[in-house]
C-alpha atoms as a PDB file:
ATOM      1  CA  UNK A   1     169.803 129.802  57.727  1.00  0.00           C
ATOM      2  CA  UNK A   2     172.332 129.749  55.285  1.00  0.00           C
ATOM      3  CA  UNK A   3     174.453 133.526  55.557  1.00  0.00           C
ATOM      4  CA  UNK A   4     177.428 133.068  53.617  1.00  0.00           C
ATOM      5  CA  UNK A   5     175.483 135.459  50.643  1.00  0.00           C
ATOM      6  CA  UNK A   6     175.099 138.190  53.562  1.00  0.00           C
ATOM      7  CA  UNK A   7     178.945 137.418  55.128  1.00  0.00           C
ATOM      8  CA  UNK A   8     180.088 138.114  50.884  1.00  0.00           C
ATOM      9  CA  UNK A   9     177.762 141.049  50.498  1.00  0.00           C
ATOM     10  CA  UNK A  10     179.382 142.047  53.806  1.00  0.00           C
ATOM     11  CA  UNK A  11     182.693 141.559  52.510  1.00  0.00           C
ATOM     12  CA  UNK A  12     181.987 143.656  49.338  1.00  0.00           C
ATOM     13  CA  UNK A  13     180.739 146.503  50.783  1.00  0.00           C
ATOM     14  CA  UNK A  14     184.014 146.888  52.947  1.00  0.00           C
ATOM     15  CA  UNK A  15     186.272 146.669  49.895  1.00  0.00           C
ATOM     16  CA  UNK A  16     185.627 150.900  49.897  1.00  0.00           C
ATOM     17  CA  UNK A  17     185.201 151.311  53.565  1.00  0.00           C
ATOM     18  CA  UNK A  18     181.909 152.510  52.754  1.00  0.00           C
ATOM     19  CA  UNK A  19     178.615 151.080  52.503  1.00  0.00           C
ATOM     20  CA  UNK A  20     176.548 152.646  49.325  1.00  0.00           C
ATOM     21  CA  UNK A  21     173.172 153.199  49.025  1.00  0.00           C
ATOM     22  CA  UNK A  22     172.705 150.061  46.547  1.00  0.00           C
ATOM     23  CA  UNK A  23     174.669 147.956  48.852  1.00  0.00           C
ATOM     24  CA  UNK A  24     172.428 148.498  51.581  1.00  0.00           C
ATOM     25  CA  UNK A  25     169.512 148.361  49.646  1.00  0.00           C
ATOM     26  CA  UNK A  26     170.609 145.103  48.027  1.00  0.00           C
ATOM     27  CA  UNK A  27     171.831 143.664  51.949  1.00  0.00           C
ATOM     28  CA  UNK A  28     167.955 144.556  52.591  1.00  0.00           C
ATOM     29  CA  UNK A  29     166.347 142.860  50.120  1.00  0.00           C
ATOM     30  CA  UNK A  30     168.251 139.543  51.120  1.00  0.00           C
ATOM     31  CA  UNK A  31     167.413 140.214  55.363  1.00  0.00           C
ATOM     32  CA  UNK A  32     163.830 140.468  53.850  1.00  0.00           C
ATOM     33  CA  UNK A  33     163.561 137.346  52.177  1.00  0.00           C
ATOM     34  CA  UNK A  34     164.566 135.457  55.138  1.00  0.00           C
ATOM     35  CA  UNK A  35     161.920 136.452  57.197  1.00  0.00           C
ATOM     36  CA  UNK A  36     164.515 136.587  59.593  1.00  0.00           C
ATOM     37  CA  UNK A  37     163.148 135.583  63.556  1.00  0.00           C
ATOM     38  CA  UNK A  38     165.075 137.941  66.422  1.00  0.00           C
ATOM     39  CA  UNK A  39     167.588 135.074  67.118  1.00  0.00           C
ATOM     40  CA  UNK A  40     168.597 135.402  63.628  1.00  0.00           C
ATOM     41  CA  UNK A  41     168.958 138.682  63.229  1.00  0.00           C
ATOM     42  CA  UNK A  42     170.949 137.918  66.571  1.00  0.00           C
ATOM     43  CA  UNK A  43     173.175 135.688  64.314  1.00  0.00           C
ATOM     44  CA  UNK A  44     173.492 138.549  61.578  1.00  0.00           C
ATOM     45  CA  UNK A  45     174.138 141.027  64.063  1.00  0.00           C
ATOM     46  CA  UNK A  46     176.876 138.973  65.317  1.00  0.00           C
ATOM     47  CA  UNK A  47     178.513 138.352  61.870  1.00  0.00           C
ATOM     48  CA  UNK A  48     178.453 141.753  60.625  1.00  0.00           C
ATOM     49  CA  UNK A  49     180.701 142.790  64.493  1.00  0.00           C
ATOM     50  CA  UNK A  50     182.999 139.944  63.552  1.00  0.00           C
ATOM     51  CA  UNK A  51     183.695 141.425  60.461  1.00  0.00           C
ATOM     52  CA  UNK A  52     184.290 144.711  61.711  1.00  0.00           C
ATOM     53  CA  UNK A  53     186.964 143.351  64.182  1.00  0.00           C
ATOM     54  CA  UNK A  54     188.440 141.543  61.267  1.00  0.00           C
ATOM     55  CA  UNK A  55     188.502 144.637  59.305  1.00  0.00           C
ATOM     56  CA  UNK A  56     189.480 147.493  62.163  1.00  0.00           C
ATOM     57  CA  UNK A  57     193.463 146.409  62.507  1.00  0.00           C
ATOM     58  CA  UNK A  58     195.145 148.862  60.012  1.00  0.00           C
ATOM     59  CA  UNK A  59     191.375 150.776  58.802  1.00  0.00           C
ATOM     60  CA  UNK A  60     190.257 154.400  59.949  1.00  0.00           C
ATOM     61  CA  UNK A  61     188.434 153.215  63.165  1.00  0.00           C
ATOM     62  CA  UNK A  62     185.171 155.948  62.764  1.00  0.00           C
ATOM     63  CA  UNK A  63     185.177 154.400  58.873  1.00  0.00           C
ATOM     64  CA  UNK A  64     184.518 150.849  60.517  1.00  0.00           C
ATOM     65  CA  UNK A  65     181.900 152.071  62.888  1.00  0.00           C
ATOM     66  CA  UNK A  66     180.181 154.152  60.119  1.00  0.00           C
ATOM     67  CA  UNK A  67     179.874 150.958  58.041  1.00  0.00           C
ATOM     68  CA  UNK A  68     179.112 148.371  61.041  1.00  0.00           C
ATOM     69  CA  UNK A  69     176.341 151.024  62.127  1.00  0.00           C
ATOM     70  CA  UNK A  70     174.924 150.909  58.802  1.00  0.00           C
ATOM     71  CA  UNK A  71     174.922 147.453  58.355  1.00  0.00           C
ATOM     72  CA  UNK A  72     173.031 147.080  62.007  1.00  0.00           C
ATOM     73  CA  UNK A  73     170.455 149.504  60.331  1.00  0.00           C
ATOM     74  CA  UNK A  74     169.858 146.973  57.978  1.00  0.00           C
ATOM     75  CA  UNK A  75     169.642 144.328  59.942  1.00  0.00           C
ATOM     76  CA  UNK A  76     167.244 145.918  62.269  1.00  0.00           C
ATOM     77  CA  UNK A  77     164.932 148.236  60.577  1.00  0.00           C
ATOM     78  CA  UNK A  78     162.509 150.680  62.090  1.00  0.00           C
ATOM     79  CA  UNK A  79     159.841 148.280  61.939  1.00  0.00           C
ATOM     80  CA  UNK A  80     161.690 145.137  63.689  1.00  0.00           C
ATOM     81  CA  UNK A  81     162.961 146.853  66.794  1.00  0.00           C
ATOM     82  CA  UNK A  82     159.121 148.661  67.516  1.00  0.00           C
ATOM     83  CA  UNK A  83     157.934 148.057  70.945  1.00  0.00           C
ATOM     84  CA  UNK A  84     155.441 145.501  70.029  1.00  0.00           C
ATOM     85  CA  UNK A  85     151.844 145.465  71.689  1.00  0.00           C
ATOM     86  CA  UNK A  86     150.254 142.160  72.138  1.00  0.00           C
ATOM     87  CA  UNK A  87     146.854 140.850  74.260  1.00  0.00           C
ATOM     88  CA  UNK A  88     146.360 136.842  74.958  1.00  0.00           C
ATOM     89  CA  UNK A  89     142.425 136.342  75.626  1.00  0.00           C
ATOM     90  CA  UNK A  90     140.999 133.414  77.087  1.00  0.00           C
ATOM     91  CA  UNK A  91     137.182 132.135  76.649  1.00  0.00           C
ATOM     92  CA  UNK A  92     135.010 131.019  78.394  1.00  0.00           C
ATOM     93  CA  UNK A  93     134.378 135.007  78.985  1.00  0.00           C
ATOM     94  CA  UNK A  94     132.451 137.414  77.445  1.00  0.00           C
ATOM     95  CA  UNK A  95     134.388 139.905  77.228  1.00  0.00           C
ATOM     96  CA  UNK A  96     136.431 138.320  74.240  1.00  0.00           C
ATOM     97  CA  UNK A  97     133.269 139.393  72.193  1.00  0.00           C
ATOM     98  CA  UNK A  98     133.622 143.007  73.239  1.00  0.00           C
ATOM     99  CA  UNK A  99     137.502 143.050  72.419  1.00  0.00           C
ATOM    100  CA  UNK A 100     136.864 141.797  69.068  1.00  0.00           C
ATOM    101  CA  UNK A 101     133.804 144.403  68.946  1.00  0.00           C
ATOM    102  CA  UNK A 102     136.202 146.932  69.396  1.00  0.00           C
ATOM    103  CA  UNK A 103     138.847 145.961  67.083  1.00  0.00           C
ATOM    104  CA  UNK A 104     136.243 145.969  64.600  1.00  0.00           C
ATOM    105  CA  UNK A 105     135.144 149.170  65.425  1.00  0.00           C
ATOM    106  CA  UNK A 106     138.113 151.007  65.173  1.00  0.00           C
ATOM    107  CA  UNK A 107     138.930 150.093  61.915  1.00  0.00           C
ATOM    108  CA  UNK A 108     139.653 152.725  59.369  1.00  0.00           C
ATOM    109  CA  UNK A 109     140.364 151.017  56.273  1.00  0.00           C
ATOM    110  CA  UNK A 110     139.737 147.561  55.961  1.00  0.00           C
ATOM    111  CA  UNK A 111     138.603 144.458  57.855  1.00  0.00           C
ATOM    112  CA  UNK A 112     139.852 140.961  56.577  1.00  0.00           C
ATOM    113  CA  UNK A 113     138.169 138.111  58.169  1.00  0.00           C
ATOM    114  CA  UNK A 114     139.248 133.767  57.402  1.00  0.00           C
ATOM    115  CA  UNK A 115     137.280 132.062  60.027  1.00  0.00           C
ATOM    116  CA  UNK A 116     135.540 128.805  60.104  1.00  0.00           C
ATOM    117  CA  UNK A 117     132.314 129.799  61.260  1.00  0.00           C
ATOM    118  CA  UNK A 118     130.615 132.822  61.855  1.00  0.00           C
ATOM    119  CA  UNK A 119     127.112 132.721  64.078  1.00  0.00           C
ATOM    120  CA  UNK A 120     127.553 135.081  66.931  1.00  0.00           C
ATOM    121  CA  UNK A 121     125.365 137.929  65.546  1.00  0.00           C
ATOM    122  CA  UNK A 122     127.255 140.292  67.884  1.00  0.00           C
ATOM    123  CA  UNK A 123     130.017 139.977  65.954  1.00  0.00           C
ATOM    124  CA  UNK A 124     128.267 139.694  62.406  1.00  0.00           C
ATOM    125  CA  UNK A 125     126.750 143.193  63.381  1.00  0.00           C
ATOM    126  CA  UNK A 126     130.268 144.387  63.986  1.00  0.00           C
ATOM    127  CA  UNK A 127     131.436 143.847  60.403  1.00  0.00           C
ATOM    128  CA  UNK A 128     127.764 144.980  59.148  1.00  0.00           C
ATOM    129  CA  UNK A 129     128.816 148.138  61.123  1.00  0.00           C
ATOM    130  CA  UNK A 130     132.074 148.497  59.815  1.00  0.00           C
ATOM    131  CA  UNK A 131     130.849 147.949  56.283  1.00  0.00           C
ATOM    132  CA  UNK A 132     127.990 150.519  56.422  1.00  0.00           C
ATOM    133  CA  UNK A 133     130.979 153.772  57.762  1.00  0.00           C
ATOM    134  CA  UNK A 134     133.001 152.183  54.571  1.00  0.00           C
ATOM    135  CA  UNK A 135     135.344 150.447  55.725  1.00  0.00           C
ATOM    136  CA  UNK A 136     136.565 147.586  53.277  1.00  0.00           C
ATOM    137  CA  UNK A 137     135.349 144.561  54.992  1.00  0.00           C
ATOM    138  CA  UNK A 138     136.514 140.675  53.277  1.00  0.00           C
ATOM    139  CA  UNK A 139     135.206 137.214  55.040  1.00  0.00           C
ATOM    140  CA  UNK A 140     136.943 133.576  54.034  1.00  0.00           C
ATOM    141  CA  UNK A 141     134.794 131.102  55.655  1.00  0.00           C
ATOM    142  CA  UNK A 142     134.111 127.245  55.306  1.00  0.00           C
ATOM    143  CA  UNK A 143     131.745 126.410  53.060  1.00  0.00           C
ATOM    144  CA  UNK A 144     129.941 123.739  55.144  1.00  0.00           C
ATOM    145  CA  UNK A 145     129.405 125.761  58.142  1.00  0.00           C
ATOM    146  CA  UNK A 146     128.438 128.610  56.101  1.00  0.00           C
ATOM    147  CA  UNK A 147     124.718 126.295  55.861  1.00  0.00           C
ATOM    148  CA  UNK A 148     124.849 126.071  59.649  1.00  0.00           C
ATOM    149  CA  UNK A 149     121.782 127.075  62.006  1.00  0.00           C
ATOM    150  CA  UNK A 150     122.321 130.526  62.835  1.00  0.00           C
ATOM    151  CA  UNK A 151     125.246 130.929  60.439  1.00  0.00           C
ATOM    152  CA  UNK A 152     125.779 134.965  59.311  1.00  0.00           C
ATOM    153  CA  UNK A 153     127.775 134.020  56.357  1.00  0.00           C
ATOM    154  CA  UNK A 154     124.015 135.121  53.976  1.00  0.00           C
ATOM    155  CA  UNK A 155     123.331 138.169  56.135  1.00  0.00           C
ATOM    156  CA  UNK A 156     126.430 139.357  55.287  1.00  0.00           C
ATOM    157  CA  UNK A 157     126.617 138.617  52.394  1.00  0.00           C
ATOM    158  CA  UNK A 158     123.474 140.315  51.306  1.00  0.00           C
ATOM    159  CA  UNK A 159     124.781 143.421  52.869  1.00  0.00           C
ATOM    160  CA  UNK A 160     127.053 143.469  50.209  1.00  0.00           C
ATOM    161  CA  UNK A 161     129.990 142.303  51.847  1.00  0.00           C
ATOM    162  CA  UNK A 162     132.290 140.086  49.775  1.00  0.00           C
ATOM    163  CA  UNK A 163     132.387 136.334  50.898  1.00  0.00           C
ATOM    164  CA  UNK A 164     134.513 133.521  49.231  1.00  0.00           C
ATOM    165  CA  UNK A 165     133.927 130.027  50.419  1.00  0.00           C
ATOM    166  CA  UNK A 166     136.420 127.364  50.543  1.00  0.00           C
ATOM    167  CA  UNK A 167     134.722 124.932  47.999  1.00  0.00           C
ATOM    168  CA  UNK A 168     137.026 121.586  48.850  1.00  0.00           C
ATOM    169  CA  UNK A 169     136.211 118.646  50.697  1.00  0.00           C
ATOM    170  CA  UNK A 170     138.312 119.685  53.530  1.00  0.00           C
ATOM    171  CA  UNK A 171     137.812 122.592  56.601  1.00  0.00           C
ATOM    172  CA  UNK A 172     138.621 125.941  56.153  1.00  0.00           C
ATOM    173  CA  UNK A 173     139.755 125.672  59.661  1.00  0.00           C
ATOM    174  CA  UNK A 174     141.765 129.376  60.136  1.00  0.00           C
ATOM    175  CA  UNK A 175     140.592 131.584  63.072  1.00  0.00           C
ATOM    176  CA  UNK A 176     141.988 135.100  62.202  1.00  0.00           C
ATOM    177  CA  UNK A 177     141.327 138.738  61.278  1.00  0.00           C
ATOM    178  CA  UNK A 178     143.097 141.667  60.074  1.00  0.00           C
ATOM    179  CA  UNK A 179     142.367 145.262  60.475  1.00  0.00           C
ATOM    180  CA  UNK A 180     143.939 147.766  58.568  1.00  0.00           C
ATOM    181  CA  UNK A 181     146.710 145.733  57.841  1.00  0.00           C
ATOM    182  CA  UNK A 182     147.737 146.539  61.169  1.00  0.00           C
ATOM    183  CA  UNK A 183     146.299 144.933  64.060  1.00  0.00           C
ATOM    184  CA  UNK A 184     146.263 140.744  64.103  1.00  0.00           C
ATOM    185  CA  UNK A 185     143.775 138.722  66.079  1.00  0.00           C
ATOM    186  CA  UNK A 186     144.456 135.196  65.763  1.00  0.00           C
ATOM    187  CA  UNK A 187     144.150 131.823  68.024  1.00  0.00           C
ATOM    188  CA  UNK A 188     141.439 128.774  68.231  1.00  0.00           C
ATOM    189  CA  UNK A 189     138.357 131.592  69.126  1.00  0.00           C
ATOM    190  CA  UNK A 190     135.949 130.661  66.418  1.00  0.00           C
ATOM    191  CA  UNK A 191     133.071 133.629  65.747  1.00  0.00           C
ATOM    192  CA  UNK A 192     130.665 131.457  67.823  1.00  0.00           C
ATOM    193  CA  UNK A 193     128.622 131.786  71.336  1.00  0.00           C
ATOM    194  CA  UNK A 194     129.643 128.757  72.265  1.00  0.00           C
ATOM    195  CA  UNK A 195     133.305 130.350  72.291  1.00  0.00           C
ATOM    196  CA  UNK A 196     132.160 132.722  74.328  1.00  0.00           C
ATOM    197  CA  UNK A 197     130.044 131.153  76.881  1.00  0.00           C
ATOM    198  CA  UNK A 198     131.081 127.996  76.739  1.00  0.00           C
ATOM    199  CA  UNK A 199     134.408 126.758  75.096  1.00  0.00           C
ATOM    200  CA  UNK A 200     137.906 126.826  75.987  1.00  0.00           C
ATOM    201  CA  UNK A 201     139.335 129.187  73.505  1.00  0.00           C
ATOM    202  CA  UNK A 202     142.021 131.636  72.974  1.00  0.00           C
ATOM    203  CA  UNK A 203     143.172 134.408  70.826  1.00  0.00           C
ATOM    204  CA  UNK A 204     146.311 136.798  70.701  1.00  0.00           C
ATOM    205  CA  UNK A 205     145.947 140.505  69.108  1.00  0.00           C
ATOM    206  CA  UNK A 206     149.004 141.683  68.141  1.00  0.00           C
ATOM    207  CA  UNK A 207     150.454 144.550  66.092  1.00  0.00           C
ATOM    208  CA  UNK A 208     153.972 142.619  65.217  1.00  0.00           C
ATOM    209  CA  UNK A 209     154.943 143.816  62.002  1.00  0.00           C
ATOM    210  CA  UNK A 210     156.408 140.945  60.060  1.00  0.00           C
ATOM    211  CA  UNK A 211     153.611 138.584  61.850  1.00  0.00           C
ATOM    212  CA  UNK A 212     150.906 141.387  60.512  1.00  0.00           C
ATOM    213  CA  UNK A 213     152.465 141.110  57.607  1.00  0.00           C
ATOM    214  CA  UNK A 214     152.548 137.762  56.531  1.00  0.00           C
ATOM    215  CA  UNK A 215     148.742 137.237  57.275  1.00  0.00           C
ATOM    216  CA  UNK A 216     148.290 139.860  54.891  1.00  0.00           C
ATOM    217  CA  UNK A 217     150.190 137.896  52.548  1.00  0.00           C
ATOM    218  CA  UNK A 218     148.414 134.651  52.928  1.00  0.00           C
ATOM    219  CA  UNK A 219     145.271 136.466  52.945  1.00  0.00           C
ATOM    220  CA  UNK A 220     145.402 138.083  50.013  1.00  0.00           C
ATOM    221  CA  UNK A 221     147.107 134.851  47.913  1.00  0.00           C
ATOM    222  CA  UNK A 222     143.900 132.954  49.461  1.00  0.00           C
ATOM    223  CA  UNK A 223     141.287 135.477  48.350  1.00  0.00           C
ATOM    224  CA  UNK A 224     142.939 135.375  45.115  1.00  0.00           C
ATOM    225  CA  UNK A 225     143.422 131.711  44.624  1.00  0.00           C
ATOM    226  CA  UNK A 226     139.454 130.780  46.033  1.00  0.00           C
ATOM    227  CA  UNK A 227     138.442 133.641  43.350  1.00  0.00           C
ATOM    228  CA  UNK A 228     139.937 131.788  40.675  1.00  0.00           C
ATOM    229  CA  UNK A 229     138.960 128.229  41.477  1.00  0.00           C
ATOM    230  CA  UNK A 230     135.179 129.771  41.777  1.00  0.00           C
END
């Protein structure tokens, strides 16, 4: 990661002793972009306490800890210090279904679904469910396994559920849902029985903000981008 933008913007702000609103706003905006990983936030964190020793001989010492505590503010926001929850799930067992039935169940908002294959109907009836109490409920699948024997993809679809369909000659291979833009579930469990009763699968839920966040992201660029090539 290239910081010698933050260790200037760093600089800058100490040319007052303060740190402004903008400044911090602006030393935001370029933490965000990074999508910085806790080691390099690490590295930040350690650049912005070498500047303050560089800065403390001959400055007001509470004026140096008033700007190095804001700039550790930025660094670490609200949302990347949380105490993050997180389940690993291994298959074959059933009770993976009735995790994922309860995920589904406590959804509020929305449900986004990109998985490769959906023909558990346990699991179909959990986003039928969902759908009927209102929540917003999206499903990505492959468009080859949608034809499958016992494939849910048409069920669900004639519920009135939205369904896009990856047209190309390649797999939609992704295993993942989001709920409520949230809570994650993600890993190699594909919406199957054989998952359950039979395969050696895995999947992680998670409510990791910037990991929630970026599957929002891709979601919503894929939903858009399979809209447009349909």
């Amino acid at each position: 990661m290239d910081t010698s933008e933050f260790e200037q913007q760093l600089r800058e702000s100490f040319e007052d002793m303060k740190m402004s609103r903008a400044e911090r706003s602006r030393l935001r905006d370029w933490v965000d972009a990074q999508g910085c990983s806790g080691q390099q936030r690490a590295q930040l964190r350690n650049l912005a306490f070498a500047e303050a020793r560089d800065q403390s001989e001959g400055n007001d010492p509470q004026l140096v800890l008033s700007w190095l505590e804001n700039v550790l503010k930025t660094v670490y926001p609200t949302d990347a210090i949380q105490e993050i929850a997180a389940e690993v799930w291994f298959s074959p067992e059933q009770r993976c279904v009735s995790r994922i039935d309860r995920l589904i169940c406590d959804a509020r908002r929305s449900v986004s679904v990109c998985v490769f294959t959906v023909t558990d109907n346990r699991l179909a009836n959990s986003l039928l469910e969902a759908h009927r109490r209102g929540v917003s409920v999206r499903l990505i699948t492959d468009n080859e396994k949608s034809d499958d024997l016992g494939s849910d993809v048409d069920q669900l679809q004639a519920a009135g559920i939205p369904v896009l369909m990856d047209q190309s000659r390649w797999h939609m291979h992704h295993k993942f849902a989001i709920v409520d833009s949230q809570q994650l579930l993600t890993g190699s469990y594909n919406w199957t029985r054989g998952a359950a009763e039979n395969n050696e699968e895995n999947f992680v839920i998670t409510d990791h903000v910037p990991l929630v966040r970026r599957y929002v992201e891709y979601f919503d660029q894929f939903w858009e981008r399979l809209q447009q090539s349909g």
